[in-house]
Structures are given as structure tokens and as C-alpha cells.
PDB file of N, CA and C in Angstrom:
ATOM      1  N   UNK A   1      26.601 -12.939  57.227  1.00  0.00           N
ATOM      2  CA  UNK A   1      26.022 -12.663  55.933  1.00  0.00           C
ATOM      3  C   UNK A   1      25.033 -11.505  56.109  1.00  0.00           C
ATOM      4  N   UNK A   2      25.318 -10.535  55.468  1.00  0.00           N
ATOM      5  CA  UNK A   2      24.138  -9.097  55.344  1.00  0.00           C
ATOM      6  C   UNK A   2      22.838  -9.594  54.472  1.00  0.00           C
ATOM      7  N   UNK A   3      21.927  -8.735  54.885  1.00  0.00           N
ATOM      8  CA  UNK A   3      20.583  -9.311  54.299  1.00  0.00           C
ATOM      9  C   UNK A   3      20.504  -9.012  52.867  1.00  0.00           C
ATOM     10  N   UNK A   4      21.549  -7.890  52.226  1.00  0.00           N
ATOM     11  CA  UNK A   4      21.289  -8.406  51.038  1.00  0.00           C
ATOM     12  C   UNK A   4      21.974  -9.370  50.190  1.00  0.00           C
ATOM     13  N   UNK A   5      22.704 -10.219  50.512  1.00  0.00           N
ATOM     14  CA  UNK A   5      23.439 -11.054  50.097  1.00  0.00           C
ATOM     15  C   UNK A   5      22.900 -12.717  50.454  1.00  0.00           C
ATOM     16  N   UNK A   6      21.986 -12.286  51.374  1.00  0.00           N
ATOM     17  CA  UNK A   6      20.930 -13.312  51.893  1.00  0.00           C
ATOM     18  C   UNK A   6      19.708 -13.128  50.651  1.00  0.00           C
ATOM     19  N   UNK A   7      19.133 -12.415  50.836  1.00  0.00           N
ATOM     20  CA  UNK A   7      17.969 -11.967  49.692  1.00  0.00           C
ATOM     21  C   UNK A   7      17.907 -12.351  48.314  1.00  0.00           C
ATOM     22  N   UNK A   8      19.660 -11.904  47.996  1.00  0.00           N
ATOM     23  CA  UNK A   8      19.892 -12.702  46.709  1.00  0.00           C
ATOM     24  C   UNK A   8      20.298 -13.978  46.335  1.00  0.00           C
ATOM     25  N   UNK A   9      20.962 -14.533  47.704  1.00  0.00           N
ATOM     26  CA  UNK A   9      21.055 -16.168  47.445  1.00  0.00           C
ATOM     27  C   UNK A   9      19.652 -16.728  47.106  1.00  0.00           C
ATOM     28  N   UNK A  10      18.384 -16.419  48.359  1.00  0.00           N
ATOM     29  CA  UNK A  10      17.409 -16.959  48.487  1.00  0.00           C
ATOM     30  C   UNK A  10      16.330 -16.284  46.895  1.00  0.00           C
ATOM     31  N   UNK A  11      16.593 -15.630  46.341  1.00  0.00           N
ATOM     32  CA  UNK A  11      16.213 -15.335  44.920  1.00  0.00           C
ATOM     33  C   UNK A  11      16.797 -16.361  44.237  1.00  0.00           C
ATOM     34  N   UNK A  12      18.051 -16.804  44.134  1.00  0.00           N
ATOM     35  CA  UNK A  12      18.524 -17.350  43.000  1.00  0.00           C
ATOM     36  C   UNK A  12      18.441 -18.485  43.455  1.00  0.00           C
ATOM     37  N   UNK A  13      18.015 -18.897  44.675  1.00  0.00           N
ATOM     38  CA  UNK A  13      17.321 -20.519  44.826  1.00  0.00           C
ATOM     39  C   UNK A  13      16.379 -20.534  44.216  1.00  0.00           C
ATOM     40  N   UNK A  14      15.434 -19.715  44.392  1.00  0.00           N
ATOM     41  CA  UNK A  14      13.924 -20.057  43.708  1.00  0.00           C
ATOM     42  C   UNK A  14      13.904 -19.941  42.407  1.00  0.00           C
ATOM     43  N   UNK A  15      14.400 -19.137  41.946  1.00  0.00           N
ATOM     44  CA  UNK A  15      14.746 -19.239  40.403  1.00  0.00           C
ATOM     45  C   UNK A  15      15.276 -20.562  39.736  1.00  0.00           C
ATOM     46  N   UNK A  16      16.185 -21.382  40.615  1.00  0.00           N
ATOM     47  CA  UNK A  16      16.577 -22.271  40.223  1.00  0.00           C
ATOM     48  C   UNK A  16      15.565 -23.616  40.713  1.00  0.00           C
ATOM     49  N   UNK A  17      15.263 -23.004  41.619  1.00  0.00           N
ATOM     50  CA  UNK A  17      13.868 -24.623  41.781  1.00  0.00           C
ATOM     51  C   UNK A  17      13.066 -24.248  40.493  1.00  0.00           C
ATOM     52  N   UNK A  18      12.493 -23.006  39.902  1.00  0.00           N
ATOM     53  CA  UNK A  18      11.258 -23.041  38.891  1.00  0.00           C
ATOM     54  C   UNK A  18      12.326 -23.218  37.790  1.00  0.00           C
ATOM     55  N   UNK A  19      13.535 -23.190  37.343  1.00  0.00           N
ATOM     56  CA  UNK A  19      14.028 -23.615  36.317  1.00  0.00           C
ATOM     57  C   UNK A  19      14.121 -25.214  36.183  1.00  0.00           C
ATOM     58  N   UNK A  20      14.258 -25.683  37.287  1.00  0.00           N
ATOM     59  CA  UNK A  20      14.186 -27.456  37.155  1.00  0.00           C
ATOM     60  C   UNK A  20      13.365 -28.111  37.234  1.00  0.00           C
ATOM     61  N   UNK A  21      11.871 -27.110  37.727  1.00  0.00           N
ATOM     62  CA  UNK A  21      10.983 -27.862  37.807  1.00  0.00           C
ATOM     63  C   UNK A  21      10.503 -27.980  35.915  1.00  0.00           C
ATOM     64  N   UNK A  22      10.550 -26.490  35.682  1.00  0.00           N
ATOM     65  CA  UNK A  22       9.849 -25.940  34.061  1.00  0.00           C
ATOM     66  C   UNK A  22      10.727 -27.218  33.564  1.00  0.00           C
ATOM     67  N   UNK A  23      12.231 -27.936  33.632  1.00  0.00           N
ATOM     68  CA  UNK A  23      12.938 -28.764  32.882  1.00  0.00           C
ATOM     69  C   UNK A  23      12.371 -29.808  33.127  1.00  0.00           C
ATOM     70  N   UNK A  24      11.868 -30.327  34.277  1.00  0.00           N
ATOM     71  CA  UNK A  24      11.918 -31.739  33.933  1.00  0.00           C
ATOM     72  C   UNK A  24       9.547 -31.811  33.500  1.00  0.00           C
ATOM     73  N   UNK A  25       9.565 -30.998  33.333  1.00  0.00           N
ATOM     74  CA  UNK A  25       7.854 -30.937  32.707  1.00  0.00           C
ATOM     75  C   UNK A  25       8.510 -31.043  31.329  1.00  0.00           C
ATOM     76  N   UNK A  26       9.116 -30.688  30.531  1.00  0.00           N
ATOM     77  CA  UNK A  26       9.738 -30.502  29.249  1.00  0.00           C
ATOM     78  C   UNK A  26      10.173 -31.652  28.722  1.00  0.00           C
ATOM     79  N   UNK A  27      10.692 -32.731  29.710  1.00  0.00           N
ATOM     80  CA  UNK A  27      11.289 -33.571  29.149  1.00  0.00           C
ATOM     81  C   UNK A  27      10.585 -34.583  27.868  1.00  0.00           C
ATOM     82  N   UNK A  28       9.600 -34.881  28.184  1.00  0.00           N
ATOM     83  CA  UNK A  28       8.848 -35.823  26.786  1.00  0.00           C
ATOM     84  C   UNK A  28       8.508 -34.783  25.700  1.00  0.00           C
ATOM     85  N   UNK A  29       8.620 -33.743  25.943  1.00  0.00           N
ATOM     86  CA  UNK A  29       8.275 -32.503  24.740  1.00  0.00           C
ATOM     87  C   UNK A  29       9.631 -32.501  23.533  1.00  0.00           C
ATOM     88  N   UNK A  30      10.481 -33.588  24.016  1.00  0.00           N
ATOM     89  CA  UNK A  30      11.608 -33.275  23.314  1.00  0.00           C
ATOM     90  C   UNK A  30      11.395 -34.628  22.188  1.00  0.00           C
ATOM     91  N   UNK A  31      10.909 -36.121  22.695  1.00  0.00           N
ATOM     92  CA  UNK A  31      11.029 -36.772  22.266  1.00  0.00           C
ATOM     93  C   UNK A  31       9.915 -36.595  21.286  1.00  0.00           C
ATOM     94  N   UNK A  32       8.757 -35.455  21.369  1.00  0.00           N
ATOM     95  CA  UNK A  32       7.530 -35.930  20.367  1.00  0.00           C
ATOM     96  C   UNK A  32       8.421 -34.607  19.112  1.00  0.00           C
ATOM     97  N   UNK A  33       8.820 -33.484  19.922  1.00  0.00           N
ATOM     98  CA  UNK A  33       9.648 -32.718  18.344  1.00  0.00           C
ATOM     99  C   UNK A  33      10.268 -33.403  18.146  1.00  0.00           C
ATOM    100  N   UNK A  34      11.528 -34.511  18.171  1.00  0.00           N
ATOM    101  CA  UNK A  34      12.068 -35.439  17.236  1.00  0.00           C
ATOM    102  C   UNK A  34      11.523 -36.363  16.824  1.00  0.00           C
ATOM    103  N   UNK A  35      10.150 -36.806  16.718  1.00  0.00           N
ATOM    104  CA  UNK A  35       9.024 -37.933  16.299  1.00  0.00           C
ATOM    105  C   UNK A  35       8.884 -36.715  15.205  1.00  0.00           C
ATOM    106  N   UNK A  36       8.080 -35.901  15.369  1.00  0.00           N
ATOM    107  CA  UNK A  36       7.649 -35.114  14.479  1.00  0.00           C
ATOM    108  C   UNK A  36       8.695 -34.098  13.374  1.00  0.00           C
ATOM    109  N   UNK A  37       9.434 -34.227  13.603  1.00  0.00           N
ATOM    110  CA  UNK A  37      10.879 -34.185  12.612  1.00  0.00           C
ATOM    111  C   UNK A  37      11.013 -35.403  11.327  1.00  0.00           C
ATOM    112  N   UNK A  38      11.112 -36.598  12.140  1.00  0.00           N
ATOM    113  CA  UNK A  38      11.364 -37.678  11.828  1.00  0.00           C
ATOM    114  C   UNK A  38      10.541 -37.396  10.701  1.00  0.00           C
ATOM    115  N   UNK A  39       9.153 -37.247  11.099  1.00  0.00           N
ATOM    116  CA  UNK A  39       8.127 -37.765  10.015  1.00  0.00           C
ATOM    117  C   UNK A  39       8.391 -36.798   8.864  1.00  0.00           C
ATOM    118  N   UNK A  40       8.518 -35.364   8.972  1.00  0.00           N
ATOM    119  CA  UNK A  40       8.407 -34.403   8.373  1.00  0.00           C
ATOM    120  C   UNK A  40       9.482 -35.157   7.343  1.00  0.00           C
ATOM    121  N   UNK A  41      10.535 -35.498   7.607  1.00  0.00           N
ATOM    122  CA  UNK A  41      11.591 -36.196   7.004  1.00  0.00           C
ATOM    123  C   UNK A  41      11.790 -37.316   5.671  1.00  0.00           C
ATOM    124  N   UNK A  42      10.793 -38.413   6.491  1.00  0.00           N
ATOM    125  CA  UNK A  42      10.137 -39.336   5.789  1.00  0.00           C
ATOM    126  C   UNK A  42       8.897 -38.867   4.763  1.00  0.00           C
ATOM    127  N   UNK A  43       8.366 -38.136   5.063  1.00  0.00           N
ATOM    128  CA  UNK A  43       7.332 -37.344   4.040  1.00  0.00           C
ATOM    129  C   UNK A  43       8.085 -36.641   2.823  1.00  0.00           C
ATOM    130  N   UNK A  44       9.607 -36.052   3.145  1.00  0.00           N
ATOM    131  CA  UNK A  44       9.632 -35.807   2.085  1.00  0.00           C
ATOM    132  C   UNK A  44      10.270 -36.482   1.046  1.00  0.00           C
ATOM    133  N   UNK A  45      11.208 -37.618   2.068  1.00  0.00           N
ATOM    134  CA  UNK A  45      11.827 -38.555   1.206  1.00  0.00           C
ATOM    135  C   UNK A  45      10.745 -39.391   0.619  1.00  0.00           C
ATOM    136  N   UNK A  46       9.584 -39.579   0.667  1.00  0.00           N
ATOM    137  CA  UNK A  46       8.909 -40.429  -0.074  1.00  0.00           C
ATOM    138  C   UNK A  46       8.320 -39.510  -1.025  1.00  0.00           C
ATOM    139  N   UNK A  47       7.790 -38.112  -1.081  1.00  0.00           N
ATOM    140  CA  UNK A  47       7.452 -37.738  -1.737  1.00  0.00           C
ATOM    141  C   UNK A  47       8.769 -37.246  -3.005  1.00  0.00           C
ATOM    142  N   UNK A  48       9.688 -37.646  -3.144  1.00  0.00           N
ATOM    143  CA  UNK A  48      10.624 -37.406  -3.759  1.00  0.00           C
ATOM    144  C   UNK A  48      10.761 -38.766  -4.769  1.00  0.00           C
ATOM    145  N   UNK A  49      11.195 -39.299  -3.589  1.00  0.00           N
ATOM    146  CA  UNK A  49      11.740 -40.932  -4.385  1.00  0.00           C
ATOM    147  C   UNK A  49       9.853 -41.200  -5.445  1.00  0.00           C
ATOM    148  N   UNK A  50       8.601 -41.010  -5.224  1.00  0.00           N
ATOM    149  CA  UNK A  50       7.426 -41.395  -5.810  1.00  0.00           C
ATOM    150  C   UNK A  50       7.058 -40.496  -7.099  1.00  0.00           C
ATOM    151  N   UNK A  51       8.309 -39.392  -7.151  1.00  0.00           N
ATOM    152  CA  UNK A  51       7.693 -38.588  -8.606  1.00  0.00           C
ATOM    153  C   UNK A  51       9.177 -38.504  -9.617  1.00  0.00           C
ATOM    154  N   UNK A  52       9.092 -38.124 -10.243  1.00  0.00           N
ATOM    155  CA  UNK A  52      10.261 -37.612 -11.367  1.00  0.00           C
ATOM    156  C   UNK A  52      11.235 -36.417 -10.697  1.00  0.00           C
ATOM    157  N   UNK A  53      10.790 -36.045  -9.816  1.00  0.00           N
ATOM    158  CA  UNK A  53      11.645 -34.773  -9.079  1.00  0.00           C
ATOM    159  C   UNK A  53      12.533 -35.723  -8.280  1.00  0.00           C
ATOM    160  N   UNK A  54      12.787 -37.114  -8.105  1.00  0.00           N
ATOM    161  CA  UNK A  54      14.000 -37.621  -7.626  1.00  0.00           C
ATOM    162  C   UNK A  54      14.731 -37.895  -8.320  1.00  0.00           C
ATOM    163  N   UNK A  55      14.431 -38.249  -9.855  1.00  0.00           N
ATOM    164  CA  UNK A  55      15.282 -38.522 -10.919  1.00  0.00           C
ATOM    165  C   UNK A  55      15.937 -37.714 -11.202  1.00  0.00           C
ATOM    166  N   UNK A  56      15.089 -36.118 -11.448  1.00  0.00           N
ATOM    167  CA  UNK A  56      15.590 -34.863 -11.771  1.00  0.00           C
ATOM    168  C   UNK A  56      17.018 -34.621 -10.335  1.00  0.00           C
ATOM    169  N   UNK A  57      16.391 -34.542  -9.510  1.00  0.00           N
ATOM    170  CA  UNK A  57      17.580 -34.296  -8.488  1.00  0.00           C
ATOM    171  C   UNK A  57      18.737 -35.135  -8.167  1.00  0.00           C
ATOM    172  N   UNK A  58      18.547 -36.598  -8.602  1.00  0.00           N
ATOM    173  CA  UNK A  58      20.030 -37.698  -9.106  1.00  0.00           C
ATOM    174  C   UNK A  58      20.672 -37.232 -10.560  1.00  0.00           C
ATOM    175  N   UNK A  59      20.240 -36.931 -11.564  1.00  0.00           N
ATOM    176  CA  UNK A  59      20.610 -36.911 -12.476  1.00  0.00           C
ATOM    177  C   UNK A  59      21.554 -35.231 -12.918  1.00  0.00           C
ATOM    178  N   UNK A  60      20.621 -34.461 -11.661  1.00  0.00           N
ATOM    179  CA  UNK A  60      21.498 -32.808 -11.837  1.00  0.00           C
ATOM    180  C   UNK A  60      22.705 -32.954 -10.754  1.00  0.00           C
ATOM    181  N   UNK A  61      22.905 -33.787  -9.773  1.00  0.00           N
ATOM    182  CA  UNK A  61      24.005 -34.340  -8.895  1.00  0.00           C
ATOM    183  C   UNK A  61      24.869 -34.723  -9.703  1.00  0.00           C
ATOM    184  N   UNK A  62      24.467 -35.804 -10.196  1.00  0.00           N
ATOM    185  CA  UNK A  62      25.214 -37.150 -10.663  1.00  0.00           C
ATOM    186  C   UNK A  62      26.324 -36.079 -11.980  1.00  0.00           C
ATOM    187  N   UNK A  63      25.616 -34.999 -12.881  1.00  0.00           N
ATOM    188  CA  UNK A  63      26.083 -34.239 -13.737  1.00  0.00           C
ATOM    189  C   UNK A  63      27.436 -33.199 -13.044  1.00  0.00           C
ATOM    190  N   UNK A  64      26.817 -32.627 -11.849  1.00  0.00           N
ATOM    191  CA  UNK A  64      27.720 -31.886 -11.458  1.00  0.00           C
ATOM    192  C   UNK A  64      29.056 -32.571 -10.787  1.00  0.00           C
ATOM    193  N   UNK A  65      28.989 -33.896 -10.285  1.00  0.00           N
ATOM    194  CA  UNK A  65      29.971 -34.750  -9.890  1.00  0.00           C
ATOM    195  C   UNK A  65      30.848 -35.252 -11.317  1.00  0.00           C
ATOM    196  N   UNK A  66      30.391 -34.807 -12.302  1.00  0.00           N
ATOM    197  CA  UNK A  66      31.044 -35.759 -13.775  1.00  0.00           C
ATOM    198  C   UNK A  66      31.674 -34.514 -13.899  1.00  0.00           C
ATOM    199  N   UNK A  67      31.105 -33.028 -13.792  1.00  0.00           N
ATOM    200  CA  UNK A  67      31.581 -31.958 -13.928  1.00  0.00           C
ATOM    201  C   UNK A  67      32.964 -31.369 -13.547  1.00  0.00           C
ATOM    202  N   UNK A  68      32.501 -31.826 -12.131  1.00  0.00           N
ATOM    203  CA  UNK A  68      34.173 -31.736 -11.004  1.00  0.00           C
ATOM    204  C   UNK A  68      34.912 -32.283 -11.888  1.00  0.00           C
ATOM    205  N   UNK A  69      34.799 -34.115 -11.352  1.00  0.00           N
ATOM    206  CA  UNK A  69      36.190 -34.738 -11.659  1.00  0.00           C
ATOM    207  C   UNK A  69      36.335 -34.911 -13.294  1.00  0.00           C
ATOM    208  N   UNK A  70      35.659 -34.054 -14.057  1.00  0.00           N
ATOM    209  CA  UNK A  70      36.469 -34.842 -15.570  1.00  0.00           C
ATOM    210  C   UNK A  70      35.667 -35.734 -16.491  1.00  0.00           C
ATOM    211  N   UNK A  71      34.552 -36.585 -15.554  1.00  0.00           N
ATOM    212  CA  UNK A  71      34.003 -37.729 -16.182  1.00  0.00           C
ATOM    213  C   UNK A  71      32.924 -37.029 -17.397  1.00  0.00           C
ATOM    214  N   UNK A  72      31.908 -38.544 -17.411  1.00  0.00           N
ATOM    215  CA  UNK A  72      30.946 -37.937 -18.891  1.00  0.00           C
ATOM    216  C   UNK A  72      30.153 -37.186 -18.341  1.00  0.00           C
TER     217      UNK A  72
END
């Protein structure tokens, strides 16, 4: 093996140790952005279903589905 073909294996080891190390530091960072999704989620489904803007948004559905197939 010539030294530069050595040089670059031993580069793309270390690159790959700081890529697995940076991965597994990451790992619980994944579960709090899908906590914090979640909520963002639930915030808006409640703020929907608690005002007249859920009625409004069943009732302009519910119209365009009567629209398609034919109905009232």
C-alpha cells in the first residue's frame, strides 16, 4: 500500500469515528423534536375543535364532498 492510499484510508477512518460519535450524541435529540411536534399538533387541534373555525372547516369539506359526488 503507497502512502497515499494509506493517508486516505486513515482520513476516512477518522471521519467516520467523528460521524458516529456526532450520531450517537444526537440520538435523544430526535425523540424531544417528535415530543415537540406532537404538541405543536395537539395545540392546534384543540385550538380548532374550541372555536367556530372547526365548524367553518367541517362544513366547507363536508360542501365540497356533496359537490364531487352529486349530493346536497
Amino acid at each position: 500500500m503507497n502512502d497515499a492510499m494509506l493517508k486516505a484510508l486513515t482520513k476516512a477512518r477518522m471521519q467516520l469515528g467523528d460521524w458516529t460519535e456526532r450520531r450517537s450524541r444526537d440520538r435523544g435529540q430526535t425523540a424531544v423534536e417528535y415530543l415537540g411536534i406532537i404538541v405543536v399538533v395537539v395545540a392546534i387541534v384543540v385550538a380548532i375543535t374550541g372555536t367556530d373555525i372547526g365548524k367553518s372547516i367541517k362544513d366547507a369539506i363536508t360542501q365540497k364532498i356533496a359537490d364531487l359526488t352529486g349530493g346536497k
